[in-house]
N, C-alpha and C. Protein backbone atom coordinates (compact mmCIF):
# COMPACT_ATOMS: atom_id res chain seq x y z
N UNK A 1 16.87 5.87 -6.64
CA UNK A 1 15.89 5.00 -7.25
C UNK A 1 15.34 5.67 -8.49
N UNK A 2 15.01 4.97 -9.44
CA UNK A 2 14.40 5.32 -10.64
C UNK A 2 13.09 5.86 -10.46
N UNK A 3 12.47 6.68 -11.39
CA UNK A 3 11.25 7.05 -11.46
C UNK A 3 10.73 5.96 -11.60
N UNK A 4 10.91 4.91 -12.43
CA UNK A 4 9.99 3.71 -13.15
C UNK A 4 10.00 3.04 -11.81
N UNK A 5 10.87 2.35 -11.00
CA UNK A 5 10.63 2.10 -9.52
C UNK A 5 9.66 2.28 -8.70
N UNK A 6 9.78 3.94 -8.23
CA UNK A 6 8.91 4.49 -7.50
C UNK A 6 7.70 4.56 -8.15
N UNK A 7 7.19 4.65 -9.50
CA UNK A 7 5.84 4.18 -9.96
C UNK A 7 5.40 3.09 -9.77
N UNK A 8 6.53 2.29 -9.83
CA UNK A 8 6.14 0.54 -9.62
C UNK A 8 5.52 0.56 -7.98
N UNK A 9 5.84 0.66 -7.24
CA UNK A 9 5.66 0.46 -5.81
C UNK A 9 4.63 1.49 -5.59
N UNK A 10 4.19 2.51 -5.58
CA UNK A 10 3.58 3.28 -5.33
C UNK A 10 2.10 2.55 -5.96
N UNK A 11 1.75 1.97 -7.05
CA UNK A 11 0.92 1.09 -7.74
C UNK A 11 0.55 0.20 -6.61
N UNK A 12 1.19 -0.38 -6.29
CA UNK A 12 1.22 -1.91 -5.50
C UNK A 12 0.72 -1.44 -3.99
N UNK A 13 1.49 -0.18 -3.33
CA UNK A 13 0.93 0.47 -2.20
C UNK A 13 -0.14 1.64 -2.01
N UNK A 14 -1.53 0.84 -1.40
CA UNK A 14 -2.42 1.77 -1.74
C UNK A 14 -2.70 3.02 -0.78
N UNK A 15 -2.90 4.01 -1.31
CA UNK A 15 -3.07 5.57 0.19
C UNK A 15 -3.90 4.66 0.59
N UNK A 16 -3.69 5.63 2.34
CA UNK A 16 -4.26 4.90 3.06
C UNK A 16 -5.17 5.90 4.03
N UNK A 17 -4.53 7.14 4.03
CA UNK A 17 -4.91 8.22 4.70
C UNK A 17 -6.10 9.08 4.38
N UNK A 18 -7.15 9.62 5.05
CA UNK A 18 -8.31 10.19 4.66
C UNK A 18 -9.11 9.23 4.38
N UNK A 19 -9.54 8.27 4.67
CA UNK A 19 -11.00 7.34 4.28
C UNK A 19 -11.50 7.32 5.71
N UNK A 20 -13.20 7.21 5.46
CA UNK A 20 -13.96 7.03 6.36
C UNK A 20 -14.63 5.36 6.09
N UNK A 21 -14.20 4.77 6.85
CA UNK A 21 -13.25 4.48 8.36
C UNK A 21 -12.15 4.61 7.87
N UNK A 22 -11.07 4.95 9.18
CA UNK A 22 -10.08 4.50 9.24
C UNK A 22 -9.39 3.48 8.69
N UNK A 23 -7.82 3.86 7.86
CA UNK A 23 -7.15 3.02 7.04
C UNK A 23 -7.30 1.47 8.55
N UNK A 24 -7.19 -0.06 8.35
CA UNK A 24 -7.48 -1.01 9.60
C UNK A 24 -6.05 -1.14 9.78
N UNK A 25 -5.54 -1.61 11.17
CA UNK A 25 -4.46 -2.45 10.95
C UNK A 25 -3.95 -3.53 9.99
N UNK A 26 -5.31 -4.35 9.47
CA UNK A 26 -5.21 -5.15 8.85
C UNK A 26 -4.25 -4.52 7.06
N UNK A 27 -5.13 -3.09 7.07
CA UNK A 27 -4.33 -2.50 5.92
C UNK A 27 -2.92 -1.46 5.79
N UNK A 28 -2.91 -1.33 6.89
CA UNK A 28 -1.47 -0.89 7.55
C UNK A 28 -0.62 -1.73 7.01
N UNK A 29 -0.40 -3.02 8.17
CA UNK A 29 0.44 -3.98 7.95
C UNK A 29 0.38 -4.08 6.20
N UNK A 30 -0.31 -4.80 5.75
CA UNK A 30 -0.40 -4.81 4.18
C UNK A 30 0.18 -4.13 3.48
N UNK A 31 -0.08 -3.09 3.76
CA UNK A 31 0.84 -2.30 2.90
C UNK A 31 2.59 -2.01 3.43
N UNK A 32 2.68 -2.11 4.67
CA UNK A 32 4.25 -2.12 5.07
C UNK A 32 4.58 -3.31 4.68
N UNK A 33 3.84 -4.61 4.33
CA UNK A 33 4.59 -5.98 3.93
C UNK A 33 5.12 -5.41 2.22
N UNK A 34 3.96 -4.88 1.56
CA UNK A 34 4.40 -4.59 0.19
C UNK A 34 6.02 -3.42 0.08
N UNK A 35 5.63 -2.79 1.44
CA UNK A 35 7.35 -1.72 1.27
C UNK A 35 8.14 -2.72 1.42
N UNK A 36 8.56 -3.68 2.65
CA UNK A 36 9.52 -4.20 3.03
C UNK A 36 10.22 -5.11 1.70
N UNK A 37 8.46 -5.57 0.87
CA UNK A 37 9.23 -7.02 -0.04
C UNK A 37 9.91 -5.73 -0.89
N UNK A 38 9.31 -4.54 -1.36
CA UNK A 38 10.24 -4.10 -2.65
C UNK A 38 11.43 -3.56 -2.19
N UNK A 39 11.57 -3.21 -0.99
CA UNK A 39 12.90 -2.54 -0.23
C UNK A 39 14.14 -3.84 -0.11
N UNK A 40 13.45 -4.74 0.40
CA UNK A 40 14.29 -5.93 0.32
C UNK A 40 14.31 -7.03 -1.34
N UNK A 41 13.74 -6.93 -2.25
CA UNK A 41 13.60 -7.89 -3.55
C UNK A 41 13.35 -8.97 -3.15
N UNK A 42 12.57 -9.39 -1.84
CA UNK A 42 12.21 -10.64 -1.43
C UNK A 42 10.78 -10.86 -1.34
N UNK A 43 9.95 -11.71 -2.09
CA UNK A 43 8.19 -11.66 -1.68
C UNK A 43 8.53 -12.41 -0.73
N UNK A 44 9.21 -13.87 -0.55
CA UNK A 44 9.63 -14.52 0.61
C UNK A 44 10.86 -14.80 1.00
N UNK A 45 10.90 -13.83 2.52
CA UNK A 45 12.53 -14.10 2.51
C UNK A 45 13.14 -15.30 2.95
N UNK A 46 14.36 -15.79 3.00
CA UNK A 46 14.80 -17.50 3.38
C UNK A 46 14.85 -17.23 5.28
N UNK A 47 15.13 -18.24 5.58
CA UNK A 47 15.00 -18.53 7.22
C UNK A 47 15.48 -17.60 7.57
N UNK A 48 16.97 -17.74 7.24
CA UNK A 48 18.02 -16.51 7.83
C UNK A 48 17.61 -15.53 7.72
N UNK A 49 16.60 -14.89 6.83
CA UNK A 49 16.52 -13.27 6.60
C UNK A 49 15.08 -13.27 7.52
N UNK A 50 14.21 -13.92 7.82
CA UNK A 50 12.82 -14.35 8.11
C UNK A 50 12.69 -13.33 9.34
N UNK A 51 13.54 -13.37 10.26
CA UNK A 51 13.29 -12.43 11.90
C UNK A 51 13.49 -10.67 11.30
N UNK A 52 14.46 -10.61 10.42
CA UNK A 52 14.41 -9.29 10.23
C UNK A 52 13.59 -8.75 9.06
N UNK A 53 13.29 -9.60 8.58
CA UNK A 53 11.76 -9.22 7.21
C UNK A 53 10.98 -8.85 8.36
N UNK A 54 10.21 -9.83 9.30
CA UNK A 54 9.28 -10.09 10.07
C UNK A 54 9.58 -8.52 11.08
N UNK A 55 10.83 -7.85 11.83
CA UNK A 55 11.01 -6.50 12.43
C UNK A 55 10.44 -5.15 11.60
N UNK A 56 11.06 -5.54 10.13
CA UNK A 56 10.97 -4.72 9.31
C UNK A 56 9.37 -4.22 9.32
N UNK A 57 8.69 -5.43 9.11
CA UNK A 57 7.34 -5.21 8.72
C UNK A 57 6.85 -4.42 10.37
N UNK A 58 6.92 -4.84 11.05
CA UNK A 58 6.40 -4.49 12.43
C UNK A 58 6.59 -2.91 12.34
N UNK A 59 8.18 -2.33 12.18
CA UNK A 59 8.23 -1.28 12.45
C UNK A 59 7.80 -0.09 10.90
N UNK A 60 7.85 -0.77 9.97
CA UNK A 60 7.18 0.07 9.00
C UNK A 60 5.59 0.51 9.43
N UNK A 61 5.06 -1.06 10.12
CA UNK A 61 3.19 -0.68 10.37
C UNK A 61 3.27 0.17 11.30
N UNK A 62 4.18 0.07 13.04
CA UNK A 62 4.59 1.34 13.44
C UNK A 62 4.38 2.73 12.89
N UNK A 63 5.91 2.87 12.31
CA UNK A 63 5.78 4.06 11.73
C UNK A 63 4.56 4.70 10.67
N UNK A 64 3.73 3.66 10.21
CA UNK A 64 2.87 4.41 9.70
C UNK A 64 1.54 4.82 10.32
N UNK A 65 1.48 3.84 11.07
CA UNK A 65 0.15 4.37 12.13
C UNK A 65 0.52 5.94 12.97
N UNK A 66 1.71 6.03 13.46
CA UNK A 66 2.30 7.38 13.65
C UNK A 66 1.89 8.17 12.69
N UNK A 67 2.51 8.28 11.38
CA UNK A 67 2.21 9.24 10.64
C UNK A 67 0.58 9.49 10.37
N UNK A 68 -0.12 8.19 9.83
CA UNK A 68 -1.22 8.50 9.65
C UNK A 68 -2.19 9.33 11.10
N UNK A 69 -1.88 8.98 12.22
CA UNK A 69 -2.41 9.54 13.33
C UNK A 69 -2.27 11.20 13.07
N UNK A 70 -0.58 11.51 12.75
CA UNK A 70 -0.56 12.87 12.80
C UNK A 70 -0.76 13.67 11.71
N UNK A 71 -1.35 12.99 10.21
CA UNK A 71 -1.69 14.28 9.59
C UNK A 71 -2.70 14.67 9.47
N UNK A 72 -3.24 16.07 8.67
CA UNK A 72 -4.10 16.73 9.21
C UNK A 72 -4.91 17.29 7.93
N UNK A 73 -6.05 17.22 7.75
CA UNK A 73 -6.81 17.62 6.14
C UNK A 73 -7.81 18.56 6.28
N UNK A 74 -7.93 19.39 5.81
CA UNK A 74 -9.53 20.06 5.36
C UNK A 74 -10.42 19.37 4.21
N UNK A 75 -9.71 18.27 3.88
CA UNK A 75 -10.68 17.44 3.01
C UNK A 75 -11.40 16.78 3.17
N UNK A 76 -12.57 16.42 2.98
CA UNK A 76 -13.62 15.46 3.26
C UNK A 76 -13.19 13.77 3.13
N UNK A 77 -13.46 13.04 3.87
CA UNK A 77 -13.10 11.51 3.80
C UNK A 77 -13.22 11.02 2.18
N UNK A 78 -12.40 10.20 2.05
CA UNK A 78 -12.60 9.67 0.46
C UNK A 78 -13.28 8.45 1.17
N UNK A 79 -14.07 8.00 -0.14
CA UNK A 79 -15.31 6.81 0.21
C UNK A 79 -14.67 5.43 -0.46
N UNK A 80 -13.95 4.52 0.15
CA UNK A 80 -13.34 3.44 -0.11
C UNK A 80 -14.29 2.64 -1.80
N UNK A 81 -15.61 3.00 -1.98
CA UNK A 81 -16.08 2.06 -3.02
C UNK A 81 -15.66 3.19 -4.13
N UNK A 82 -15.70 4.48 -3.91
CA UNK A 82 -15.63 5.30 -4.99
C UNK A 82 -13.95 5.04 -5.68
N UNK A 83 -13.56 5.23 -4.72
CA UNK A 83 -11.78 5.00 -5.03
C UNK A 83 -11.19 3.61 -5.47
N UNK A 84 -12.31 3.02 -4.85
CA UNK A 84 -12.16 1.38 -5.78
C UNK A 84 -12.72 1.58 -7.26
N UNK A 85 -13.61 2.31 -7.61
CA UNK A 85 -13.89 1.74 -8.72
C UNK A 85 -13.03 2.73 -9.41
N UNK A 86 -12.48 4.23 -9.15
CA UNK A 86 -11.38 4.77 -9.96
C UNK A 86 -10.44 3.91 -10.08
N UNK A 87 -10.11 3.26 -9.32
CA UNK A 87 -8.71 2.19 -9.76
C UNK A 87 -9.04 1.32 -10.68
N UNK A 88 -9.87 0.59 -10.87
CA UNK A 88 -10.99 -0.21 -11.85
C UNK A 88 -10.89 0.93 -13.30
N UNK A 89 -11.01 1.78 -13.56
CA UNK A 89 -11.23 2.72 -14.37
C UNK A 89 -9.73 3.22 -14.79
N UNK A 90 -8.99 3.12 -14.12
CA UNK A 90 -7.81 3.70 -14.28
C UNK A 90 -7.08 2.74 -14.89
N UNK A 91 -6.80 1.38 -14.28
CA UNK A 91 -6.56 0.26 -14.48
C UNK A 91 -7.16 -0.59 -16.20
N UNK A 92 -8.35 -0.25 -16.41
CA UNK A 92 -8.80 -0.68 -17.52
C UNK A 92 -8.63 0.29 -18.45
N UNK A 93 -8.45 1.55 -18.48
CA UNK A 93 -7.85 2.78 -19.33
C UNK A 93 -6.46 2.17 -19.61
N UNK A 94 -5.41 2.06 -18.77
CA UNK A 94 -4.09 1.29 -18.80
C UNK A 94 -3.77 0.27 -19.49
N UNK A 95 -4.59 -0.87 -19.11
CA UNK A 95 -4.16 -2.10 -19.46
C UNK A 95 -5.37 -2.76 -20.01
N UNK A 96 -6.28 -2.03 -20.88
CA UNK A 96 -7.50 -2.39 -21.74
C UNK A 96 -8.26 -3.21 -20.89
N UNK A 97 -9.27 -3.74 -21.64
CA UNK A 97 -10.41 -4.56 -20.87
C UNK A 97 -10.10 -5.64 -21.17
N UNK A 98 -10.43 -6.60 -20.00
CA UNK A 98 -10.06 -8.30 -20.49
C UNK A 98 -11.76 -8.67 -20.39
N UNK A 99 -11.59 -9.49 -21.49
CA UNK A 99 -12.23 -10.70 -22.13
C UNK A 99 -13.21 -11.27 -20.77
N UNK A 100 -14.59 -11.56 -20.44
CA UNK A 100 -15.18 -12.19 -19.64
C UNK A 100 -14.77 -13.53 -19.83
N UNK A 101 -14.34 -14.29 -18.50
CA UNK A 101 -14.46 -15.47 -18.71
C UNK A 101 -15.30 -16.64 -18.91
């Protein structure tokens, strides 16, 4: 895979590990739906592909609740509003400021 790739997706999938609370299931899944569509080039897959999109996603949220369970930090929790607004900041450094509507 290309570097420009793996920047692309890595954008789209947000860390999830080290916040106080806990990354939710709700953001688990979410983010294994965003691996599966770029692994597969499908945002929606057709009928036929539908049961194994739908495995895919299951066992990516799997596997990541595993991992996230087992790693291990001496770092202090990152604070979900702070890291929101670096993305806000990062994001508007990037792609300038838009216009109020």
């Amino acid at each position: 895979m290309s570097d420009e790739g793996e920047a692309g997706m890595c954008r789209n999938i947000k860390t999830l590990f080290n916040f106080d609370p806990p990354a939710s299931d709700d953001e688990i899944r979410a983010a294994s739906l965003q691996f599966v569509r770029k692994l597969s080039g499908y945002n929606t897959p057709s009928k036929a592909n539908e049961a194994a999109f739908e495995l895919a996603i299951d066992e990516v949220a799997e596997a990541a609740h595993r991992l996230l369970s087992a790693l291990a930090t001496t770092a202090p929790p990152r604070d979900r509003e702070t890291e929101a607004e670096k993305a806000k900041a990062r994001a508007a450094e990037r792609f300038g400021q838009r216009a109020p509507a």
